[in-house]
Protein backbone atom coordinates (compact mmCIF):
# COMPACT_ATOMS: atom_id res chain seq x y z
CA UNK A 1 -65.80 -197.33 -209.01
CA UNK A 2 -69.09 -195.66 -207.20
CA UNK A 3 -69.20 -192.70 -209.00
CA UNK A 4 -71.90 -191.99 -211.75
CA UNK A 5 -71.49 -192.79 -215.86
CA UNK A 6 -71.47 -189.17 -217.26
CA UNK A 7 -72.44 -188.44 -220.84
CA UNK A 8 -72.22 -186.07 -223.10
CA UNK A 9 -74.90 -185.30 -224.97
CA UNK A 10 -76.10 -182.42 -227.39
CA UNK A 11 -78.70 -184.58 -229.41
CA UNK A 12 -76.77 -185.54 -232.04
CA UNK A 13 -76.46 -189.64 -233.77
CA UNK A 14 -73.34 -189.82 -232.14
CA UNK A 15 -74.25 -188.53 -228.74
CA UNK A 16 -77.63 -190.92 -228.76
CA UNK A 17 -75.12 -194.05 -229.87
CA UNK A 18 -72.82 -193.06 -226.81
CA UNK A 19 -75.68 -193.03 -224.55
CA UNK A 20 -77.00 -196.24 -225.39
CA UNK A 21 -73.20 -197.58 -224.88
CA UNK A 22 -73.24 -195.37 -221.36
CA UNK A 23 -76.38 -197.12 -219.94
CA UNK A 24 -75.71 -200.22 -221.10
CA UNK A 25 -72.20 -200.27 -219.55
CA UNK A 26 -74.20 -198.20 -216.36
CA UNK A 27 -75.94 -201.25 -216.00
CA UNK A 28 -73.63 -204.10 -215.48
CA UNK A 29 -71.43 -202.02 -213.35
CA UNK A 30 -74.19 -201.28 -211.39
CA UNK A 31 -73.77 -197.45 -211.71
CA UNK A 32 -76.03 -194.28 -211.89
CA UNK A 33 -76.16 -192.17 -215.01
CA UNK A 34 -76.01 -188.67 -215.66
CA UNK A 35 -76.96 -187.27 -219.16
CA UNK A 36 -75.49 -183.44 -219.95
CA UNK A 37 -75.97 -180.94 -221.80
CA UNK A 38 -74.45 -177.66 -222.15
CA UNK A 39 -77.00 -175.15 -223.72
CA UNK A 40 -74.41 -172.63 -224.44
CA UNK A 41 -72.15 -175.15 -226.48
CA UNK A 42 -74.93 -176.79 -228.67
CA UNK A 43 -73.93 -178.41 -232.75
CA UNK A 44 -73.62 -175.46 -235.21
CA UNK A 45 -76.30 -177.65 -237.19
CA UNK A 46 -79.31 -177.68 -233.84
CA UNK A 47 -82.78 -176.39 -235.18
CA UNK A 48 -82.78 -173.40 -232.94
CA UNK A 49 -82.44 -169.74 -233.05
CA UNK A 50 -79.74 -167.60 -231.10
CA UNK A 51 -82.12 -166.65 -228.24
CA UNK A 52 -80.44 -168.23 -224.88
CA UNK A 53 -83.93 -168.80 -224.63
CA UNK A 54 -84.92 -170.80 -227.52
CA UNK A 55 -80.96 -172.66 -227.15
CA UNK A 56 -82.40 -173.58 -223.11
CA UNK A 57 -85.53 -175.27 -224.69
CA UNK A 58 -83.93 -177.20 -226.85
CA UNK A 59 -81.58 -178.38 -224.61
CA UNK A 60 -83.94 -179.67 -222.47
CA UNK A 61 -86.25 -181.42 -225.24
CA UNK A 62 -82.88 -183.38 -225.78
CA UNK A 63 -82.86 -183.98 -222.94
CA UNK A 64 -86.31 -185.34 -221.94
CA UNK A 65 -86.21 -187.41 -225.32
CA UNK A 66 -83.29 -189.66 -224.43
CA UNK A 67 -84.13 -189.96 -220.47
CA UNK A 68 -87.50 -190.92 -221.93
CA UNK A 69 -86.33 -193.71 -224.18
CA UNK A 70 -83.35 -195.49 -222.40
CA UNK A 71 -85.83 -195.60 -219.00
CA UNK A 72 -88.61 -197.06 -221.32
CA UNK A 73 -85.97 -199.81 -221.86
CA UNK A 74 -84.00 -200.20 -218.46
CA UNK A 75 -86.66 -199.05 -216.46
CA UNK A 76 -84.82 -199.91 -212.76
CA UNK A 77 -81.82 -197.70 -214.01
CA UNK A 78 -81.17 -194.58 -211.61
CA UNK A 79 -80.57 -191.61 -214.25
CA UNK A 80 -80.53 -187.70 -213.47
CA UNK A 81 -80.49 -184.69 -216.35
CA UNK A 82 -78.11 -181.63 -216.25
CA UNK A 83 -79.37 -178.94 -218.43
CA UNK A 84 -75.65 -176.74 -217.73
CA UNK A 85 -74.85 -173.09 -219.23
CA UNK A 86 -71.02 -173.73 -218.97
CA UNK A 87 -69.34 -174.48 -221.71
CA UNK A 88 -69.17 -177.96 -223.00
CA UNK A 89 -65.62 -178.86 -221.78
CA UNK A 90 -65.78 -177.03 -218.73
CA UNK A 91 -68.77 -179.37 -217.61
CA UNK A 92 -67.58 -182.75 -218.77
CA UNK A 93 -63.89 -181.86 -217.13
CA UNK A 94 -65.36 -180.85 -214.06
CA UNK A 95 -68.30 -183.85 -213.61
CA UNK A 96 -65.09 -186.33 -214.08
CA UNK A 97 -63.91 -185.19 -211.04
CA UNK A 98 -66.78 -187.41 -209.60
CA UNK A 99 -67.69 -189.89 -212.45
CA UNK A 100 -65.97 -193.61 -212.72
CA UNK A 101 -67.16 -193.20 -216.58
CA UNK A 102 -66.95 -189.85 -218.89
CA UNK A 103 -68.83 -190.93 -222.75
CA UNK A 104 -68.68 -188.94 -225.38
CA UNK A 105 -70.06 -189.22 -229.16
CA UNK A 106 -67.68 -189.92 -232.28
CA UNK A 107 -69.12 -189.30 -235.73
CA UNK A 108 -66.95 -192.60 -236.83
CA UNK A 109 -64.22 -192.76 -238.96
CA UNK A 110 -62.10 -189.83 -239.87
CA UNK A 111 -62.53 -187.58 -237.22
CA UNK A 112 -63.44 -187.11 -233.61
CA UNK A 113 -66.58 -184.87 -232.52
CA UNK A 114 -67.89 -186.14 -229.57
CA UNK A 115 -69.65 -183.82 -227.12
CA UNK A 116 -70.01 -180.38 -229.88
CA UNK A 117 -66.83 -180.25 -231.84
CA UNK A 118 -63.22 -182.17 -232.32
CA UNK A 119 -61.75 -179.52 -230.43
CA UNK A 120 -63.36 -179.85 -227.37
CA UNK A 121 -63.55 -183.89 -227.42
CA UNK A 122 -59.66 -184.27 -227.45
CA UNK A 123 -59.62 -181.46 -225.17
CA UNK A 124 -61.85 -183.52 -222.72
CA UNK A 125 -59.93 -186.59 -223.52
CA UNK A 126 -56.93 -185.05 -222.59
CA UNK A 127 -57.73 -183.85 -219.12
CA UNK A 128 -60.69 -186.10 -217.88
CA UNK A 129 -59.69 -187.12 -214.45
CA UNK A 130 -61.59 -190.39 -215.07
CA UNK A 131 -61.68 -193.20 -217.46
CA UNK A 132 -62.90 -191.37 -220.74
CA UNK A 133 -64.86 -193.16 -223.33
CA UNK A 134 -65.43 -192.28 -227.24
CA UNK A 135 -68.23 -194.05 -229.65
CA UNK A 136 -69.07 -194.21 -232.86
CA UNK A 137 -72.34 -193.42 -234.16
CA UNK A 138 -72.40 -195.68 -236.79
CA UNK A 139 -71.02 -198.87 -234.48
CA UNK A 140 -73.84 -201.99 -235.71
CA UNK A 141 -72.78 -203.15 -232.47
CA UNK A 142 -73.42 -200.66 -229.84
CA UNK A 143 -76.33 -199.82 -231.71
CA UNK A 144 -77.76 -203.44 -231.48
CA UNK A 145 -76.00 -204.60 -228.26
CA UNK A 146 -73.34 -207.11 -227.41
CA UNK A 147 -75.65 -209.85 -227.72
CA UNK A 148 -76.89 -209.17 -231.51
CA UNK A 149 -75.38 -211.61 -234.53
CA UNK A 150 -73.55 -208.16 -235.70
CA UNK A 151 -71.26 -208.23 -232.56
CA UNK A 152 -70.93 -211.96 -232.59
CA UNK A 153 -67.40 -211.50 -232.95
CA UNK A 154 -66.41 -209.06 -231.17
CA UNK A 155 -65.90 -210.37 -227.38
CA UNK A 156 -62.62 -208.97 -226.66
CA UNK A 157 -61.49 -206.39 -224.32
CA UNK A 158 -58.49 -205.12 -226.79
CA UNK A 159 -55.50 -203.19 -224.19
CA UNK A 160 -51.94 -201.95 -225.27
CA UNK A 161 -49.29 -202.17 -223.17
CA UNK A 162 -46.17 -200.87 -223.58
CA UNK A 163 -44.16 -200.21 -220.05
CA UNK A 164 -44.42 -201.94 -217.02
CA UNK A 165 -45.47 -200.08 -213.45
CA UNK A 166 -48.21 -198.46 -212.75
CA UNK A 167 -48.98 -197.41 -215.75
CA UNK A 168 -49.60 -201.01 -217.29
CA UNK A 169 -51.40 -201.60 -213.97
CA UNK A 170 -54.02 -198.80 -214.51
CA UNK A 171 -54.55 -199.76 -218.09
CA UNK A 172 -55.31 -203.54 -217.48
CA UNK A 173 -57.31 -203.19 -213.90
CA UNK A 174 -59.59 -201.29 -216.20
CA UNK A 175 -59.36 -204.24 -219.02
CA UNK A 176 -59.76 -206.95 -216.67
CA UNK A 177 -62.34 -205.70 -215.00
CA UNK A 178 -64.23 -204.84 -218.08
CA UNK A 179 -63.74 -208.69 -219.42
CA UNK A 180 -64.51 -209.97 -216.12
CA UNK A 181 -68.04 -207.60 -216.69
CA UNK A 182 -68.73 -208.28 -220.28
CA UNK A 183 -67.35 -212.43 -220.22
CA UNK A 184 -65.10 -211.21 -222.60
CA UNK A 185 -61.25 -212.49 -223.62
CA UNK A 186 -58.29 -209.89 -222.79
CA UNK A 187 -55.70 -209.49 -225.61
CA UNK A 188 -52.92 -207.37 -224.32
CA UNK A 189 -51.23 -205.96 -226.84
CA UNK A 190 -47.19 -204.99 -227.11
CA UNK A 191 -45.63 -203.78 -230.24
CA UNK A 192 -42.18 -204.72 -231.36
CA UNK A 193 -40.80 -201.10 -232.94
CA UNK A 194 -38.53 -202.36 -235.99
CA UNK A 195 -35.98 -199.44 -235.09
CA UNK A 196 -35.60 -201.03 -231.70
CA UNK A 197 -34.45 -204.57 -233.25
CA UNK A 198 -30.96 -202.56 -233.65
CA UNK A 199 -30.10 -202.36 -230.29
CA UNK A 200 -31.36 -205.29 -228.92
CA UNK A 201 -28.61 -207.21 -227.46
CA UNK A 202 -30.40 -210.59 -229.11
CA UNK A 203 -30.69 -209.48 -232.27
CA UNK A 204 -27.07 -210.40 -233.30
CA UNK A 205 -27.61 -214.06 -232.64
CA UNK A 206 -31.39 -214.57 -233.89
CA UNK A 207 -34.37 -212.09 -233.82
CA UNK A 208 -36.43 -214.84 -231.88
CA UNK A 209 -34.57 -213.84 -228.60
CA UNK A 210 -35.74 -210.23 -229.53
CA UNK A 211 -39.61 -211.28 -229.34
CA UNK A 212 -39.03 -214.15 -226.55
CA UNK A 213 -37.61 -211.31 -224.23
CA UNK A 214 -40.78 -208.93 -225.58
CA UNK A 215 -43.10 -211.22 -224.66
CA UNK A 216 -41.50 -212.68 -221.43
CA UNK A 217 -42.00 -208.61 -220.26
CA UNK A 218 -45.65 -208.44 -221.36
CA UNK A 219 -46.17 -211.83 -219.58
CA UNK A 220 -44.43 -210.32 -216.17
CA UNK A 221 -46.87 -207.56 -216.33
CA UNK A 222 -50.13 -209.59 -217.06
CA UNK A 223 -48.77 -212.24 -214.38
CA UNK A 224 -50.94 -210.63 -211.09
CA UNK A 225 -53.95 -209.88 -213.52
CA UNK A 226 -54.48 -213.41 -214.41
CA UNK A 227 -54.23 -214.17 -210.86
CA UNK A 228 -56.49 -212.01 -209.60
CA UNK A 229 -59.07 -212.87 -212.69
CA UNK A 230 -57.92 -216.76 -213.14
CA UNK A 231 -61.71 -217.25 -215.36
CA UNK A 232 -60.45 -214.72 -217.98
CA UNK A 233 -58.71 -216.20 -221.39
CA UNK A 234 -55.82 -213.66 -221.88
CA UNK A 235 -54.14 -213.58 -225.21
CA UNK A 236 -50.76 -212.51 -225.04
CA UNK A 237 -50.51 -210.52 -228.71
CA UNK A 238 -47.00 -209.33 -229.70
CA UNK A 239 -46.13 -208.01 -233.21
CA UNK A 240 -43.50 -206.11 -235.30
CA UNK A 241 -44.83 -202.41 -236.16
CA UNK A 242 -45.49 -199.08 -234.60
CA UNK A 243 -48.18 -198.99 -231.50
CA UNK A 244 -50.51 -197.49 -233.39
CA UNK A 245 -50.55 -199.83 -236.24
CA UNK A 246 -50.33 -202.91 -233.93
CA UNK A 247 -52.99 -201.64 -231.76
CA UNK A 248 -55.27 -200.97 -234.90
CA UNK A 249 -54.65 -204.58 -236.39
CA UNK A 250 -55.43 -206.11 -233.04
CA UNK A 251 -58.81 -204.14 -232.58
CA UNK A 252 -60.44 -205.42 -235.69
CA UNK A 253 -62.82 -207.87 -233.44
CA UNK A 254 -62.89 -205.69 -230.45
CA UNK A 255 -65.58 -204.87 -228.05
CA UNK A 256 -63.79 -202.32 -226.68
CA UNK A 257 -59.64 -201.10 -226.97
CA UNK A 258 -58.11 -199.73 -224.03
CA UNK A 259 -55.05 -197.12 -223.65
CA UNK A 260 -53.35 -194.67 -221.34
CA UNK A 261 -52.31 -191.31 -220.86
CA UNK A 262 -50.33 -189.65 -218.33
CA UNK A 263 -51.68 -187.16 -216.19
CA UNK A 264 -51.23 -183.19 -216.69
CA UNK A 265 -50.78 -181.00 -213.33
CA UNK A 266 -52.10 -178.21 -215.87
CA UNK A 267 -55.05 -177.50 -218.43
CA UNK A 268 -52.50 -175.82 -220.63
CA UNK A 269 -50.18 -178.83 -221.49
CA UNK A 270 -52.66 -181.55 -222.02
CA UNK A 271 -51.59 -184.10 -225.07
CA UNK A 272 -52.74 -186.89 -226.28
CA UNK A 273 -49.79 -188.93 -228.11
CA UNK A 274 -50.12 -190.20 -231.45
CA UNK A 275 -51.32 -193.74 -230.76
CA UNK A 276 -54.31 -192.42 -228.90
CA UNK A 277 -55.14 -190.36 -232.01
CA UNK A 278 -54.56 -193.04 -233.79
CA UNK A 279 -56.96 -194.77 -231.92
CA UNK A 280 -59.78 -192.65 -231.60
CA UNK A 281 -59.95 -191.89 -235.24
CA UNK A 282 -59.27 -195.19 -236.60
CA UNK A 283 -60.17 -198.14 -233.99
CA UNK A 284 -63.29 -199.73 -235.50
CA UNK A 285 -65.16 -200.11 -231.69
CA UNK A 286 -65.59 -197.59 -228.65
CA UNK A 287 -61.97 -196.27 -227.07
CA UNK A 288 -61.43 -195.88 -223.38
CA UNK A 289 -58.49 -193.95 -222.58
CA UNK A 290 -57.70 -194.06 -219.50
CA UNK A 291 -55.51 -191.23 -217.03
CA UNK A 292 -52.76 -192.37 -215.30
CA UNK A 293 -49.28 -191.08 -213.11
């Protein structure tokens, strides 16, 4: 990846948090950042009038604020400001065309609002053509940094896979290479749907050949990855429960949980499935979801 970390960011907690977690992560991948704004698509809640004029200002006082306080800080990093009139969506979607990195603010648990509103995070989410990246404002960690007692245990890189191809591949190049990064552990995660114990042609002799077989697949798909990282611990994590509710359980001590979506040749049928909602509303650390074919 060569191409900048882009964040969103509108001047609200969350959008500061997800800055801090942008320049940080700019840093050890070696990567420019670029901080946006869109002065047209500003929180309902900004101290400004309804003069384009007064929204411009304002935009670019957020602006000047955080460039001013993550240089003062990492004072070698390369960073550039876009003060934008697009809309908010429109900008992110179209800088990931570029980025290796797209950030955007969560407000925590319960919902997702990254850049402005819900809306127009999942929309983003959906349709980023680059790794896309939600945190939460209230994360002690990100807040602190990786190296602060309150994310003592939180060193793993936290990825679910569920089909083998290139799919798998995309999701755990990005894990690895994260670990590798952050001298974190990998767990890969694979969940074991109870419906699909029915049909399994094991499960009328013992429900151990059931979750040998499962995890026999995950290790065939993590097989190259260990090669080509042999330094990385790799937990092989394979449980009984939906994806979602797997993938939660396993994120509790996460640095950072990983997942996939496929592609959309069209802005009108972007989806995110319900695991990534899941995810992004629930998973206690930041979520990369990440495009794939």
């Amino acid at each position: 990846m060569t191409g900048p970390v882009v964040v969103g960011l509108d001047g609200s907690p969350a959008s500061v948090t997800a800055a801090w977690w942008a320049v940080r992560e700019a840093v050890v991948r070696r990567l420019p950042v670029v901080l946006l704004h869109s002065w047209t698509t500003q929180p309902l809640d900004a101290p400004i009038a309804q003069e384009a004029l007064s929204k411009q200002r304002y935009g670019g006082q957020v602006l000047q604020r955080m460039e001013a306080e993550l240089l003062h800080r990492h004072g070698e990093l390369d960073l550039v400001t876009e003060l934008v009139s697009v809309p908010a969506a429109q900008a992110l979607l179209e800088a990931s065309g570029n980025a290796s990195l797209l950030v955007l603010g969560s407000r925590g648990h319960g919902s997702v609002a990254g850049f402005v509103l819900g809306s127009i995070s999942l929309h983003v989410l959906g349709l980023a053509r680059c790794p896309a990246v939600t945190v939460r404002a209230d994360d002690p960690a990100v807040e602190t940094g990786w190296e602060h007692p309150a994310a003592a245990d939180r060193r793993e890189i936290v990825v679910g896979v569920q089909e083998a191809g290139p799919a798998a591949d995309a999701l755990l190049e990005f894990a690895f290479t994260s670990a590798d990064l952050h001298g974190a552990r990998v767990r890969a995660v694979r969940a074991l749907p109870v419906s699909s114990l029915v049909t399994h042609p094991h499960i009328g002799r013992s429900e151990e050949g059931y979750e040998t077989d499962e995890h026999g697949r995950l290790g065939a798909a993590l097989a190259p990855w260990r090669q080509k990282f042999p330094d990385i611990d790799v937990v092989d994590h394979v449980a009984r429960g939906t994806a979602a509710q797997v993938l939660l359980s396993a994120s509790a001590h996460g640095m950072l949980t990983v997942l996939g979506r496929r592609r959309h040749p069209s802005p009108l049928t972007w989806k995110l499935g319900p695991v990534a909602h899941a995810a992004l509303h629930h998973a206690p650390c930041p979520v990369a979801v990440i495009p794939h074919d």
